[in-house]
Protein backbone atom coordinates (compact mmCIF):
# COMPACT_ATOMS: atom_id res chain seq x y z
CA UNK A 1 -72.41 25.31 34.23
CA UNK A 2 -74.88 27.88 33.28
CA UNK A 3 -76.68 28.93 29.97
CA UNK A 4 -74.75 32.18 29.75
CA UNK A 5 -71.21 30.59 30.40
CA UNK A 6 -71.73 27.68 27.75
CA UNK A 7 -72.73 30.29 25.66
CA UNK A 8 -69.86 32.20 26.36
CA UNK A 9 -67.65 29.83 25.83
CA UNK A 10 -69.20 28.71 22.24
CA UNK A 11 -68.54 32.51 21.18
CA UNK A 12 -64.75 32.06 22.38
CA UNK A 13 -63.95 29.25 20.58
CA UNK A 14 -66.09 30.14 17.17
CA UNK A 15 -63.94 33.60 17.73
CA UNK A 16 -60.50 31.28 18.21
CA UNK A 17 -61.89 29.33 14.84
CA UNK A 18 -62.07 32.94 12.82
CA UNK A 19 -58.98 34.22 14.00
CA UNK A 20 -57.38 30.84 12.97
CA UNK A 21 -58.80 30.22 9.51
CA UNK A 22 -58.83 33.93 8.54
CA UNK A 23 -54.73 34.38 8.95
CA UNK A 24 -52.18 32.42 7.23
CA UNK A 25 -48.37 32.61 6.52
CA UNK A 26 -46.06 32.74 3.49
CA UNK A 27 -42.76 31.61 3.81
CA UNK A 28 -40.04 32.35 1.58
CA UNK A 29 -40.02 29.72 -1.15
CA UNK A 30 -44.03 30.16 -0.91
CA UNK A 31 -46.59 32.65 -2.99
CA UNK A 32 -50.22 32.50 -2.27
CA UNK A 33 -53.24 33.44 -4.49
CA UNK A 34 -56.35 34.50 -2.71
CA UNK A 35 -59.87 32.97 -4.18
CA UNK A 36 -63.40 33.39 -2.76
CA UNK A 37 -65.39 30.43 -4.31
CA UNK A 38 -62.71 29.62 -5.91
CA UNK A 39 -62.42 33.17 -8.03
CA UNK A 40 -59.21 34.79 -7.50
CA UNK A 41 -59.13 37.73 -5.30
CA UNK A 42 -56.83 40.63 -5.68
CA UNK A 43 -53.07 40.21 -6.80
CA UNK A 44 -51.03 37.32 -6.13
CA UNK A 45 -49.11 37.63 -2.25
CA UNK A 46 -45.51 36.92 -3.24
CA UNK A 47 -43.36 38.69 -0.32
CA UNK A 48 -43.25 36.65 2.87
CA UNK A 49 -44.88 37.08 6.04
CA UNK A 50 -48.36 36.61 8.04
CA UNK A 51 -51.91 37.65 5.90
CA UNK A 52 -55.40 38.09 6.50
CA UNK A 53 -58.26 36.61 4.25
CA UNK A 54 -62.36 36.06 5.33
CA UNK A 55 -62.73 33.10 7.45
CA UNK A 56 -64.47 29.97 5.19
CA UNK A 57 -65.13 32.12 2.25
CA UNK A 58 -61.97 32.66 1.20
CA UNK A 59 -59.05 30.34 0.60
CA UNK A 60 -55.25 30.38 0.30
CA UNK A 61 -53.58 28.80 -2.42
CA UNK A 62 -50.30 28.10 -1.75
CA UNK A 63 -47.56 27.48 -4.78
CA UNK A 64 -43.56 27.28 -5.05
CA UNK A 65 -41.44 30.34 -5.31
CA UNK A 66 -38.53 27.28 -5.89
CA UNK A 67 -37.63 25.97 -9.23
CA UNK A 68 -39.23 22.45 -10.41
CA UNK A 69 -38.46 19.71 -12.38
CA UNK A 70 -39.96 18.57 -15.18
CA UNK A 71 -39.18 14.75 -16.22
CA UNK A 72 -40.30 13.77 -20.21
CA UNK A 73 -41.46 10.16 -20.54
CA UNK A 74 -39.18 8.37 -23.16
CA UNK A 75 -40.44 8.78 -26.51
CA UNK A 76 -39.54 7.28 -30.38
CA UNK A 77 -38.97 9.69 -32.46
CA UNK A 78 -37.74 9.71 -36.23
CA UNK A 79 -34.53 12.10 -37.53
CA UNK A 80 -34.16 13.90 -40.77
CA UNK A 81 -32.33 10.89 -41.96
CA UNK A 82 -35.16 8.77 -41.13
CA UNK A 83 -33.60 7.07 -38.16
CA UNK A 84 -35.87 6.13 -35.35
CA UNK A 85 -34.43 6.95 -31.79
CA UNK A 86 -35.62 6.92 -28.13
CA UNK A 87 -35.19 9.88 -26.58
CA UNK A 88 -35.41 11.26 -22.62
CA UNK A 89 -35.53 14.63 -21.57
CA UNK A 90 -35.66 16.84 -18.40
CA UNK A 91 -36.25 20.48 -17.91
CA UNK A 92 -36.54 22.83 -14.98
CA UNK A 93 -39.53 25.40 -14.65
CA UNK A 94 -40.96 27.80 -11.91
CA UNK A 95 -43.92 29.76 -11.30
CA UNK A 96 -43.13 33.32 -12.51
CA UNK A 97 -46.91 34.57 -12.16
CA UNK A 98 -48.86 32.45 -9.71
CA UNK A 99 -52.39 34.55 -10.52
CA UNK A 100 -52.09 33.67 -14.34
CA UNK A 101 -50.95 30.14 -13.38
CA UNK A 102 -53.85 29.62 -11.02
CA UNK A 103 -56.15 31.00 -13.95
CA UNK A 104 -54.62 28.86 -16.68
CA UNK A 105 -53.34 25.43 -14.80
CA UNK A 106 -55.11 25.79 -11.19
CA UNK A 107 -52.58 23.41 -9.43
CA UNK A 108 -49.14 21.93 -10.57
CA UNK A 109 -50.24 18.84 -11.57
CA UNK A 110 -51.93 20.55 -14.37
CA UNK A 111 -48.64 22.39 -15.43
CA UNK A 112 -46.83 19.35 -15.42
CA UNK A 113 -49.74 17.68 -17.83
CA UNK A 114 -49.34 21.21 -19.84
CA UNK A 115 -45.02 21.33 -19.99
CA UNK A 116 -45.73 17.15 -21.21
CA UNK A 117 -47.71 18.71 -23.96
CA UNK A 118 -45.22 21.44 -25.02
CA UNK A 119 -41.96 20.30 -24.85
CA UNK A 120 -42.33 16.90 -26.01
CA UNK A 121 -44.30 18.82 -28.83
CA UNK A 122 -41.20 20.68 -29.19
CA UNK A 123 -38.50 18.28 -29.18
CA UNK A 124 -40.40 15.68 -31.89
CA UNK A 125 -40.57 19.16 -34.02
CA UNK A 126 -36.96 19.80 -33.75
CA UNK A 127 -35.68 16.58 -33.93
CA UNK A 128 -37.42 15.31 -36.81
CA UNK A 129 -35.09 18.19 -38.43
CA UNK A 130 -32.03 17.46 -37.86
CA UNK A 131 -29.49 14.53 -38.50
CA UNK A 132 -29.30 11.85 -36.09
CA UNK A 133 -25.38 13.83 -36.23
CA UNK A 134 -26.50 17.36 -34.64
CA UNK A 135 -28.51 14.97 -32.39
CA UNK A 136 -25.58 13.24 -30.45
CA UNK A 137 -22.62 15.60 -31.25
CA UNK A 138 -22.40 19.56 -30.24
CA UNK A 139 -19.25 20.48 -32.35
CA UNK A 140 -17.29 19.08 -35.19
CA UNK A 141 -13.63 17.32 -34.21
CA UNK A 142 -10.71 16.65 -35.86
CA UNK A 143 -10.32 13.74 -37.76
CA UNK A 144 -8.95 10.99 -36.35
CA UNK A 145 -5.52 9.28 -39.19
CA UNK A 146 -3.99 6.43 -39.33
CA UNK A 147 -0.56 5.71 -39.84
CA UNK A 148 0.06 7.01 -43.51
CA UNK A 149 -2.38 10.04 -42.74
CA UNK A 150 -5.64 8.86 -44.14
CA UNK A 151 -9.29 9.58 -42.53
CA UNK A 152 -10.48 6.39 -40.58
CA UNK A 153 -14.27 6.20 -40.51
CA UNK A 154 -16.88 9.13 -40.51
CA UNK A 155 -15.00 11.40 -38.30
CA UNK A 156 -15.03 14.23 -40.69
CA UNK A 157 -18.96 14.08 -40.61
CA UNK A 158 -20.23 17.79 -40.44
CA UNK A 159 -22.07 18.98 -37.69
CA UNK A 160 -24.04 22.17 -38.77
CA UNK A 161 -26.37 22.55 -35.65
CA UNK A 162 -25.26 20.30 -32.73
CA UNK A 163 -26.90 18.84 -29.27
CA UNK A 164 -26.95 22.44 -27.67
CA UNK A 165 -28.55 24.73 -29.86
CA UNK A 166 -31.03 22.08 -30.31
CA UNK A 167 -31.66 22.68 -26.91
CA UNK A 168 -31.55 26.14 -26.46
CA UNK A 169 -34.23 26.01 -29.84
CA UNK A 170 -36.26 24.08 -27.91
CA UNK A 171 -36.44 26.03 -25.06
CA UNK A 172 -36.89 29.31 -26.44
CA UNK A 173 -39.86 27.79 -28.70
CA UNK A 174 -41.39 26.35 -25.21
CA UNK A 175 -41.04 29.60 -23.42
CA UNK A 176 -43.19 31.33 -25.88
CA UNK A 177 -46.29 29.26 -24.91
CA UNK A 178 -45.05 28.91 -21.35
CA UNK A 179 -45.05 32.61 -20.76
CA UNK A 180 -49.11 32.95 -21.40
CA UNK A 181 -49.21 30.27 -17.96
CA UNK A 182 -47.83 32.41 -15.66
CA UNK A 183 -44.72 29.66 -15.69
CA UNK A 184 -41.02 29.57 -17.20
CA UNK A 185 -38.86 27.14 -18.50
CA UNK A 186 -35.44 28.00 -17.12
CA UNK A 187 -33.32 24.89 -18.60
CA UNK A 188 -33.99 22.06 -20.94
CA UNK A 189 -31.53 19.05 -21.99
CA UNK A 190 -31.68 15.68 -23.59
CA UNK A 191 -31.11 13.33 -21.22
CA UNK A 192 -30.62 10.33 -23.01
CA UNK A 193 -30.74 9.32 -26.61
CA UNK A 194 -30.62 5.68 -27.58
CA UNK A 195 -31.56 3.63 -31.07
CA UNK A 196 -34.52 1.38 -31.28
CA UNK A 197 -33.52 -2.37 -31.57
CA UNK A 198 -33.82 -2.68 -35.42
CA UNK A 199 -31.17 0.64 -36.08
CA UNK A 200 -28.89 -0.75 -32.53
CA UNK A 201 -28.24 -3.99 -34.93
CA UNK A 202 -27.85 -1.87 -38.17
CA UNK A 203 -25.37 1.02 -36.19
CA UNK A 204 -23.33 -2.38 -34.54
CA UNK A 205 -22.69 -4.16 -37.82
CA UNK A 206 -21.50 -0.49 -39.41
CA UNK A 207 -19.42 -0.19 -36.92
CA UNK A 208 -18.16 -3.95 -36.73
CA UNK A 209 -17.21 -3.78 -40.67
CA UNK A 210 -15.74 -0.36 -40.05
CA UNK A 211 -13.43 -1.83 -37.62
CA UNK A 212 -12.40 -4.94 -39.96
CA UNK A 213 -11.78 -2.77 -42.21
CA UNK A 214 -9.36 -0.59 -40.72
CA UNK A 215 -7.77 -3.61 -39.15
CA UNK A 216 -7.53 -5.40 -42.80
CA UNK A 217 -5.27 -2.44 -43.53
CA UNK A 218 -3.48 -2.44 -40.42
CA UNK A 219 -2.53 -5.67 -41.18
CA UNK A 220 -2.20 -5.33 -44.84
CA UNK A 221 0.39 -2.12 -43.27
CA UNK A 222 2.39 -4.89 -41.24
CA UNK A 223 2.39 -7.80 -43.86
CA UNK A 224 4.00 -5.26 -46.37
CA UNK A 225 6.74 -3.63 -44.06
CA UNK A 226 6.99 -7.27 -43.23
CA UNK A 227 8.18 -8.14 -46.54
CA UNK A 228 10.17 -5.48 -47.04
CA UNK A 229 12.12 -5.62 -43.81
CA UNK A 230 12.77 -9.69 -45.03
CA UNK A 231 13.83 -8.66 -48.92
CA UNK A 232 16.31 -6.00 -46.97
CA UNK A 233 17.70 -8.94 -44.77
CA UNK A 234 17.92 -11.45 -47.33
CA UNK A 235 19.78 -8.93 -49.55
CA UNK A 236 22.35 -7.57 -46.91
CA UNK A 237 22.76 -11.28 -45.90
CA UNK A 238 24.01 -12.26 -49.41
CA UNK A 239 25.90 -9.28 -49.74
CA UNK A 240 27.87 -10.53 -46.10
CA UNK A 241 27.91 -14.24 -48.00
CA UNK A 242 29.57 -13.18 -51.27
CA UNK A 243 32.02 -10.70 -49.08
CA UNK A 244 32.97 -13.41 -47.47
CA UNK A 245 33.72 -16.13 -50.12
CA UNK A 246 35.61 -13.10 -51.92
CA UNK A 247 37.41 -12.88 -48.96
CA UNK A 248 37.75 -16.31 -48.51
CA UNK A 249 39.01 -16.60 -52.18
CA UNK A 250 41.49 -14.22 -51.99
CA UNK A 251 43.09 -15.85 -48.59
CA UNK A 252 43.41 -19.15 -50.81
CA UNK A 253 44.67 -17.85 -53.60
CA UNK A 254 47.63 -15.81 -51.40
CA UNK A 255 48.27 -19.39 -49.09
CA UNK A 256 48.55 -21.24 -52.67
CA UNK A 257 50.62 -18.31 -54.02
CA UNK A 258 53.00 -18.36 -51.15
CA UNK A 259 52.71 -22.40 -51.05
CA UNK A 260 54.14 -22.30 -54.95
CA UNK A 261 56.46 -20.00 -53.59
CA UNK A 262 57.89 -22.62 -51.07
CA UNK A 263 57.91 -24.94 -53.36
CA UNK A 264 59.82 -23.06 -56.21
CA UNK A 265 62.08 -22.48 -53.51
CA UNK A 266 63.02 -25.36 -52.33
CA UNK A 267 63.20 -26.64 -55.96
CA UNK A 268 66.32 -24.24 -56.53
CA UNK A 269 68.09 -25.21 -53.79
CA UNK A 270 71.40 -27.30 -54.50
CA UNK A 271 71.48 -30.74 -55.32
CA UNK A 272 71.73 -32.36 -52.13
CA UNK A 273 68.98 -30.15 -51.21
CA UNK A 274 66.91 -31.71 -53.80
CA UNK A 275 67.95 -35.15 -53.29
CA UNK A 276 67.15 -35.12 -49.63
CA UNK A 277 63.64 -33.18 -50.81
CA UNK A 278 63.15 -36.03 -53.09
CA UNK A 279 63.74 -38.67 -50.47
CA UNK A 280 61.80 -37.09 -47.92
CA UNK A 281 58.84 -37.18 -50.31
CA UNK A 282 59.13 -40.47 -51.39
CA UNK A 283 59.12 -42.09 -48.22
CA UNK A 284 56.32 -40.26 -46.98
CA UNK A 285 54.47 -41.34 -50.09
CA UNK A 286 55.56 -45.21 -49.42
CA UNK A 287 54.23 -44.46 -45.86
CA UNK A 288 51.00 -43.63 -46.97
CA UNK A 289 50.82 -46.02 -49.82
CA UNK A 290 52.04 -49.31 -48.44
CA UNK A 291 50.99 -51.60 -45.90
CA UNK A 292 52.93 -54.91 -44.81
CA UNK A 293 50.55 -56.43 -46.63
CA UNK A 294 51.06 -54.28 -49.65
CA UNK A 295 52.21 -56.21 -52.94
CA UNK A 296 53.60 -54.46 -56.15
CA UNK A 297 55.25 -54.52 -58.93
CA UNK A 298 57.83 -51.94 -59.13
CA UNK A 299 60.02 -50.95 -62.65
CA UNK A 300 63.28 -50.76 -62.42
CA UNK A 301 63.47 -47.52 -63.80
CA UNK A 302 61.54 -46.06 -60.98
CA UNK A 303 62.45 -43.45 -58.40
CA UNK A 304 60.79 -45.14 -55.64
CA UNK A 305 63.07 -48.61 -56.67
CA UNK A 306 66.40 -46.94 -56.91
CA UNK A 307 65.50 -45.69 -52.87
CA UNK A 308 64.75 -49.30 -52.06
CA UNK A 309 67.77 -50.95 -54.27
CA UNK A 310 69.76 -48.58 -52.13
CA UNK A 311 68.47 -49.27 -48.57
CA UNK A 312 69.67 -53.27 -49.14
């Protein structure tokens, strides 16, 4: 190949290089800030499409349109009521001006350093505040009764503040240093809360002797309705037991009545009547009485006698 054609062909591909390096594209989730020596050029290039910059001069720095997340590293922190917790937190954020973010953060690593800074700044502020109560709980509930309609435990704790407008007071408190780095917090929450080891142990054994308690009563509840379910059978029992023996009394006393009757009765009968009555009773009473091997000694004045004088 010749001079001319190498030479050529150098100028086509330096001309390929330029064309390459000086146009670049933004895509929809994308928006680009322009620097020449790394000084911003110009306003930030937010609409999609292709753009033109000065071949390796100028460079094209490329952030998200989407929005980010933002994860807090879990921190102890102390309550109003001096109570130490661990708490985790997440937020979402997203580049609302990419020049004043470039000028104040350069790259989102830097805004991720910066959002550590603020809203874990934020959240010790407002927690240290508040109850570990408006911590945990959002609104206050209805207490919870036992049987005869008293309060069990501290469910009638007040909640003045609660879980979400401590976060919406930390976000709006972020946002207000957010705003002068071109970024925005759109969301914040707490995304877990837990006790350190020394309160866990103190909250368990609250709760523990909470729960005795309420079960001492329970039981204290059953033992007495106990007790008085017994006294109520005990008492109808002896009322059934002295009913009865009345009844029972009165049944003997009208078979005895009616037995005198009889007796009366055949009493008056006529003589023979009462001479075969007499017989018949004395030789059922010598049937029970004697044996064969029965001896006595009989008067001769008695009934019995005259029966047996008569027989020989």
């Amino acid at each position: 190949m010749s001079q001319k054609q190498i030479l050529l062909g150098l100028l086509a591909f330096f001309a390929l290089l330029c064309l390459l390096t000086s146009t670049f594209t933004v895509r929809e989730y994308e928006q680009v800030v322009v620097t020449q020596f790394g000084r911003p050029i110009g306003n930030a290039i937010t609409k999609p499409g292709i753009n033109f910059k000065l071949p390796f001069i100028q460079t094209a720095n490329v952030f998200e349109k989407r929005f980010m997340e933002w994860v807090g590293d879990p921190n102890q922190l102390p309550t109003k009521d001096k109570k130490f917790i661990f708490v985790e937190t997440y937020a979402r954020w997203q580049i609302t001006d990419p020049l004043q973010f470039f000028k104040r953060l350069t790259n989102e690593r830097g805004a991720q350093s910066r959002l550590d800074d603020i809203l874990d700044g934020e959240t010790r502020n407002v927690v240290a505040k508040n109850n570990i109560e408006e911590l945990v709980r959002s609104s206050n509930r209805k207490p919870e009764l036992d049987s005869i309609g008293e309060v069990l435990g501290d469910s009638l704790t007040q909640v003045y503040v609660g879980r979400d407008k401590m976060q919406d007071m930390i976000l709006k408190s972020a946002n207000k240093q957010a705003i002068e780095l071109g970024i925005k917090i759109l969301d914040f929450r707490f995304k877990r809360i837990n006790y350190v080891q020394e309160v866990q142990t103190q909250v368990y054994e609250r709760m523990k002797s909470e729960r005795f308690r309420i079960a001492d009563k329970f039981r204290s509840e059953g033992q007495g309705e106990a007790s008085k379910i017994n006294g109520d059978k005990d008492r109808e029992l002896k009322n059934i037991q002295s009913a009865a023996f009345k009844r029972a009394e009165e049944i003997k006393g009208r078979a005895d009545a009616s037995a005198a009757s009889i007796y009366a009765s055949a009493y008056n009968q006529s003589a023979q009547s009462k001479s075969l009555y007499g017989f018949l009773k004395s030789m059922e009473t010598l049937d029970k009485t004697f044996s064969e091997k029965t001896s006595v000694i009989l008067s001769t004045n008695s009934e019995i006698y005259q029966y047996l004088k008569k027989s020989n």
